[in-house]
C-alpha atoms as a PDB file:
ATOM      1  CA  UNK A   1       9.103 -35.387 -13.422  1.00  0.00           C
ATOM      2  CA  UNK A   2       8.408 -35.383  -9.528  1.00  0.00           C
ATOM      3  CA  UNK A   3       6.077 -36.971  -7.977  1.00  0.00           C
ATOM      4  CA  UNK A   4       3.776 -34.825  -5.476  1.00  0.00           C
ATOM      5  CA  UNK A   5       1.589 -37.453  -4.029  1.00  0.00           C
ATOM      6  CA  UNK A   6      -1.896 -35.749  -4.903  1.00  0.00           C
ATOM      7  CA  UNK A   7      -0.283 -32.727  -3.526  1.00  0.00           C
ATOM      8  CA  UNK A   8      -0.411 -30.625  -6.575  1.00  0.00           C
ATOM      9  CA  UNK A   9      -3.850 -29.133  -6.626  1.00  0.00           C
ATOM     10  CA  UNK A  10      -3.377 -27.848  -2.691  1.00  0.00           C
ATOM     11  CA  UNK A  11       0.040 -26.224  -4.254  1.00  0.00           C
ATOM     12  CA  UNK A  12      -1.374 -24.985  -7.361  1.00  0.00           C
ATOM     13  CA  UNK A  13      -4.377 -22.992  -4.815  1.00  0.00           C
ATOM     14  CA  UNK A  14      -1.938 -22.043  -2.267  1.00  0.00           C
ATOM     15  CA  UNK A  15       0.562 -20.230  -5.288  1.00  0.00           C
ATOM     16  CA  UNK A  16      -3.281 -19.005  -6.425  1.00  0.00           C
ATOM     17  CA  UNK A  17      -4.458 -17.583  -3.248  1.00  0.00           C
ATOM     18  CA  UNK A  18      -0.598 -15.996  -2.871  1.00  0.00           C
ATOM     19  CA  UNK A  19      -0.638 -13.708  -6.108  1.00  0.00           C
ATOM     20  CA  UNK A  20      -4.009 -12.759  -5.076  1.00  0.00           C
ATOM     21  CA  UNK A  21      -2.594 -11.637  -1.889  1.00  0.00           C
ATOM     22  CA  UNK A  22       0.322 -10.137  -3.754  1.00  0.00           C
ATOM     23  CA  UNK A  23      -1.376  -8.381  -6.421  1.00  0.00           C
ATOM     24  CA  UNK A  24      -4.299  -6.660  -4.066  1.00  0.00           C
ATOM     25  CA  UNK A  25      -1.726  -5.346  -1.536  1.00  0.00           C
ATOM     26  CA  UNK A  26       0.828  -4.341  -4.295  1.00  0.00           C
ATOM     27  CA  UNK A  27      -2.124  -2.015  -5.078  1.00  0.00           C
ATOM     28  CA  UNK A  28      -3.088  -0.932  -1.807  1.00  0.00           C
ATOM     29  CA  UNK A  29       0.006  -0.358  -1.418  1.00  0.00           C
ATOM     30  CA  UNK A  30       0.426   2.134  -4.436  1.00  0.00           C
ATOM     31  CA  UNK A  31      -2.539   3.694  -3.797  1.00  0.00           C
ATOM     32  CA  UNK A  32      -1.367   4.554   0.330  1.00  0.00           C
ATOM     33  CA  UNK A  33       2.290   5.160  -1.390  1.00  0.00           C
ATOM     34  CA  UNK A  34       1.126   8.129  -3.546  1.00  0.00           C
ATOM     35  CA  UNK A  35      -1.277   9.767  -1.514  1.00  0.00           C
ATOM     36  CA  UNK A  36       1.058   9.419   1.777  1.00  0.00           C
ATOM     37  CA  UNK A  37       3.979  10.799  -0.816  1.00  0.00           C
ATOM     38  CA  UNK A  38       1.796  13.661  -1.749  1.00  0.00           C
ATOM     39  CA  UNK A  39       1.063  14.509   2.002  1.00  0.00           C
ATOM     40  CA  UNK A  40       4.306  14.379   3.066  1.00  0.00           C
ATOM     41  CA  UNK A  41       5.195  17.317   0.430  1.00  0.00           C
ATOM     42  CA  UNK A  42       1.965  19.254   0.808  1.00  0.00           C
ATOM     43  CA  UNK A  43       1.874  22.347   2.479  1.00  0.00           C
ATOM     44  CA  UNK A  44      -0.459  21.107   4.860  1.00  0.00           C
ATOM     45  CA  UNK A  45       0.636  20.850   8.161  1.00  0.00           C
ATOM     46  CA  UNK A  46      -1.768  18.576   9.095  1.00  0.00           C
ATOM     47  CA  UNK A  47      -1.400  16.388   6.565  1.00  0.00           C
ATOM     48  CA  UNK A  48       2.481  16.299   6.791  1.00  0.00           C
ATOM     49  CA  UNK A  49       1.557  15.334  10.179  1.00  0.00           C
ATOM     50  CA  UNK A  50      -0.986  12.712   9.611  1.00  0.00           C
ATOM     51  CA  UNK A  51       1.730  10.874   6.771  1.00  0.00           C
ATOM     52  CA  UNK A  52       4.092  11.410   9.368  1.00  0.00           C
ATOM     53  CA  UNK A  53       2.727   9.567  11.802  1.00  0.00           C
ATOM     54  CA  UNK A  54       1.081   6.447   9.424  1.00  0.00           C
ATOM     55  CA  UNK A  55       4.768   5.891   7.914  1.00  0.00           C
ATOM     56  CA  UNK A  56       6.847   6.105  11.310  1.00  0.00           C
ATOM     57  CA  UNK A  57       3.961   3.941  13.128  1.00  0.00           C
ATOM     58  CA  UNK A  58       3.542   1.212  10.388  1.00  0.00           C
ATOM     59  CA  UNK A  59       7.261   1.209   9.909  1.00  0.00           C
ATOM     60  CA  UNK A  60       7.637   0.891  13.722  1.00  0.00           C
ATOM     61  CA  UNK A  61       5.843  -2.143  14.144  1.00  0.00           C
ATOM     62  CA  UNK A  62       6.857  -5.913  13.602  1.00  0.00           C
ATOM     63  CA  UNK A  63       4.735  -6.650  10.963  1.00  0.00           C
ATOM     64  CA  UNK A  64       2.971 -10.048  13.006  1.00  0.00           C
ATOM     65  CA  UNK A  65       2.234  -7.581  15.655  1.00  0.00           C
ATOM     66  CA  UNK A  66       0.859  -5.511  12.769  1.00  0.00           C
ATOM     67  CA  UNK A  67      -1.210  -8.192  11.558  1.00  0.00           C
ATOM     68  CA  UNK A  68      -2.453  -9.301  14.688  1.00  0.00           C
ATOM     69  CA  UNK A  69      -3.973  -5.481  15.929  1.00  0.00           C
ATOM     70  CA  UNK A  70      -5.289  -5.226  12.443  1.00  0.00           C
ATOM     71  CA  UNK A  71      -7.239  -9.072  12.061  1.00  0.00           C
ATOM     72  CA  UNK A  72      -8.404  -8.740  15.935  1.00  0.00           C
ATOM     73  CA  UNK A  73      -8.803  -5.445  16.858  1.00  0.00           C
ATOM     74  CA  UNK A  74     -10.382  -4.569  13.229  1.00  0.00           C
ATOM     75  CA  UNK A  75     -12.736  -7.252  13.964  1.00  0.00           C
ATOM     76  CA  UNK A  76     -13.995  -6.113  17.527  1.00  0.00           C
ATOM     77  CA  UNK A  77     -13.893  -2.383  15.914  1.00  0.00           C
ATOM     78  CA  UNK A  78     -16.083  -3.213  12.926  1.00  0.00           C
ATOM     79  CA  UNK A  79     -18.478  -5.156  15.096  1.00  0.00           C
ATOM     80  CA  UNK A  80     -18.666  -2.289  18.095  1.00  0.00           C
ATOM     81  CA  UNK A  81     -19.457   0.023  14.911  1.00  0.00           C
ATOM     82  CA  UNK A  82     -21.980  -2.595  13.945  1.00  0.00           C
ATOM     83  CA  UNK A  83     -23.835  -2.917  16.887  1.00  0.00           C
ATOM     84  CA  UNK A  84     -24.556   0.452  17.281  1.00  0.00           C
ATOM     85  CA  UNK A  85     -25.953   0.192  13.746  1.00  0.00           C
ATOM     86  CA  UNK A  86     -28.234  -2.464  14.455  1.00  0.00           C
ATOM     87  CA  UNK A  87     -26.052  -4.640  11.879  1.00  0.00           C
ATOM     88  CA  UNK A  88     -25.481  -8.721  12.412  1.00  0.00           C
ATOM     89  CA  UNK A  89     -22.204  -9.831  13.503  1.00  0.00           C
ATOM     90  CA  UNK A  90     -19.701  -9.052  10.960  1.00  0.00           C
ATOM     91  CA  UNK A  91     -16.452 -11.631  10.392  1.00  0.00           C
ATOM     92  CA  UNK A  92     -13.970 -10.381   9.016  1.00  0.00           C
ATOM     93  CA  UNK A  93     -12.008 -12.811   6.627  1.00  0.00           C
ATOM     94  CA  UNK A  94      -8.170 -13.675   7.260  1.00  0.00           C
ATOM     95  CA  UNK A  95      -7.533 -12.918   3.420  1.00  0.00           C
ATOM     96  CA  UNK A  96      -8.945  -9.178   3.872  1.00  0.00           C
ATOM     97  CA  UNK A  97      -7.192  -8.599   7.165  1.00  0.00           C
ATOM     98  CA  UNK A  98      -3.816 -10.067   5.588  1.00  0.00           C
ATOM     99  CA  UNK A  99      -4.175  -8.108   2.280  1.00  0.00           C
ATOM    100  CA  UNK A 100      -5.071  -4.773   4.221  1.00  0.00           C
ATOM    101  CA  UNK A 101      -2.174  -5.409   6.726  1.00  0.00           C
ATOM    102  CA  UNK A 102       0.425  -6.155   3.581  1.00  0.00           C
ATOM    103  CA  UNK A 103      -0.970  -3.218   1.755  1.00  0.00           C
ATOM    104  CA  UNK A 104      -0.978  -0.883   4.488  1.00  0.00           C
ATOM    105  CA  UNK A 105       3.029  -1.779   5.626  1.00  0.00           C
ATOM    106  CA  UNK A 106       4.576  -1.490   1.799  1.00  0.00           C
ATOM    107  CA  UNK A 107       2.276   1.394   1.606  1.00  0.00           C
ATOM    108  CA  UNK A 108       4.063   2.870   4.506  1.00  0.00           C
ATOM    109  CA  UNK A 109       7.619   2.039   2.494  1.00  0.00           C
ATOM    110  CA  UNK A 110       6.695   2.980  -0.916  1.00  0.00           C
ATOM    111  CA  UNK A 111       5.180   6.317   0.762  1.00  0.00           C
ATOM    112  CA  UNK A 112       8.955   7.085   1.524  1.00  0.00           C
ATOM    113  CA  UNK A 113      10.057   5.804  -1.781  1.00  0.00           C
ATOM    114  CA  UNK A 114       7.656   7.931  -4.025  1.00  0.00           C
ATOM    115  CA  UNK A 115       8.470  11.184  -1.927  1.00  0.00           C
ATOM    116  CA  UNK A 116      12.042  10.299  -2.662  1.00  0.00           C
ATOM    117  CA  UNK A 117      11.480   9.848  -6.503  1.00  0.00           C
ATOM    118  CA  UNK A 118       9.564  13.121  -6.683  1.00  0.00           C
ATOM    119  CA  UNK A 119      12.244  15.401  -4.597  1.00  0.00           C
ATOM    120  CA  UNK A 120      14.747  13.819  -7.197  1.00  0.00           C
ATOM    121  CA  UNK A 121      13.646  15.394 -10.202  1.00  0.00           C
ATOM    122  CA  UNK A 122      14.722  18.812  -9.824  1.00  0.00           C
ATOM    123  CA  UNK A 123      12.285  22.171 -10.800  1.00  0.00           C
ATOM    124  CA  UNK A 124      14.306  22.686 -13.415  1.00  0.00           C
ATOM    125  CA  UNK A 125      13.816  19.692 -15.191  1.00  0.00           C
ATOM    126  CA  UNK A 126       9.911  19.845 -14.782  1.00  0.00           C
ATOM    127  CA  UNK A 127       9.601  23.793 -15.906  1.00  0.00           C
ATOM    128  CA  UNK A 128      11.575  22.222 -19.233  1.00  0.00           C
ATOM    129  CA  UNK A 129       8.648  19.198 -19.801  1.00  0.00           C
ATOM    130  CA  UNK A 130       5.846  21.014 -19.023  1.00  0.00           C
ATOM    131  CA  UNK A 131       5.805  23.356 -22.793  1.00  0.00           C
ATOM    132  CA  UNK A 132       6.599  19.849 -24.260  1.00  0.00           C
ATOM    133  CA  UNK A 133       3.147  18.274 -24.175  1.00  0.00           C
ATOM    134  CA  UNK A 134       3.924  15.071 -24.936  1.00  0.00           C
ATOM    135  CA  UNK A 135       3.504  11.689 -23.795  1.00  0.00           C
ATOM    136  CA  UNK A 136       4.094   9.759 -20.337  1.00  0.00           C
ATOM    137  CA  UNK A 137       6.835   7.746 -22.008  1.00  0.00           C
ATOM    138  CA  UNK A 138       8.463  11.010 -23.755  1.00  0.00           C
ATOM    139  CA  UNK A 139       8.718  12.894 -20.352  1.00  0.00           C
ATOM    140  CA  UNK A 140      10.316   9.929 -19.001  1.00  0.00           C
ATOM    141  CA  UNK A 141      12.508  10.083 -21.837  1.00  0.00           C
ATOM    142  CA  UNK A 142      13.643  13.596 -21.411  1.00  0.00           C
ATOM    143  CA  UNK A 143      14.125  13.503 -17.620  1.00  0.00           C
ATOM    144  CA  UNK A 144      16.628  10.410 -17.923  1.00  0.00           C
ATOM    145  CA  UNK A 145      18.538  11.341 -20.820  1.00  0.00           C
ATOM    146  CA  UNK A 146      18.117  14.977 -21.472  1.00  0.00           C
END
């Protein structure tokens, strides 16, 4: 075995701290993904618009820049909103603003993705599942193979 020099427990919290980081965003992520995917095929004009806008923005910019805005300029903007609350100075942790900015970028991807995935099951397809009534895993079933 390898020797880490009393490195290991600084490792074994930095591969900690990064699933954290992973996992948290990976939901942000999905959560921003389906309801951006669901805007983007509403009716809504508005809301086409707003989805719009959040995926070609996010998309748009480097991701450090991205990062940057949303750890310094989230800070100033939650502590202007503060102050006129009468609230203490807030700090915002580099974990949240990381997390946030991760989630809100593949949110911005997977927005695209999940509108993808829906437009690629055809009408058809969906007006033949729906008498069906069965489970998650049955429909998937059917739409793959049937």
């Amino acid at each position: 075995m390898f020797d880490l020099h009393g490195y290991f427990p600084m490792i074994l919290e930095g591969m900690t701290l990064t699933i954290e980081v992973a996992l948290l965003s990976l939901l942000i992520a999905v959560i921003l993904g389906l309801f951006g995917a669901i805007a983007k095929l509403s009716k809504s004009r508005i809301a086409r618009s707003i989805a719009t806008v959040y995926t070609t923005l996010i998309r748009g910019i480097p991701d450090l820049v991205l990062m940057t805005i949303i750890f310094y300029g989230g800070q100033i903007i939650v502590n202007n909103i503060g102050d006129s609350l009468g609230w203490d100075y807030i700090d915002i942790s580099p974990f949240v603003a990381g997390t946030l900015t991760i989630g809100f970028i593949f949110g911005a991807y997977m927005t695209e993705t999940f509108r993808g995935g829906i437009l690629a099951v055809s009408m058809e397809k969906l007006k033949r599942l729906l008498p069906l009534e069965c489970q998650a895993g049955k429909y998937f079933y059917a739409l793959h193979y049937h």
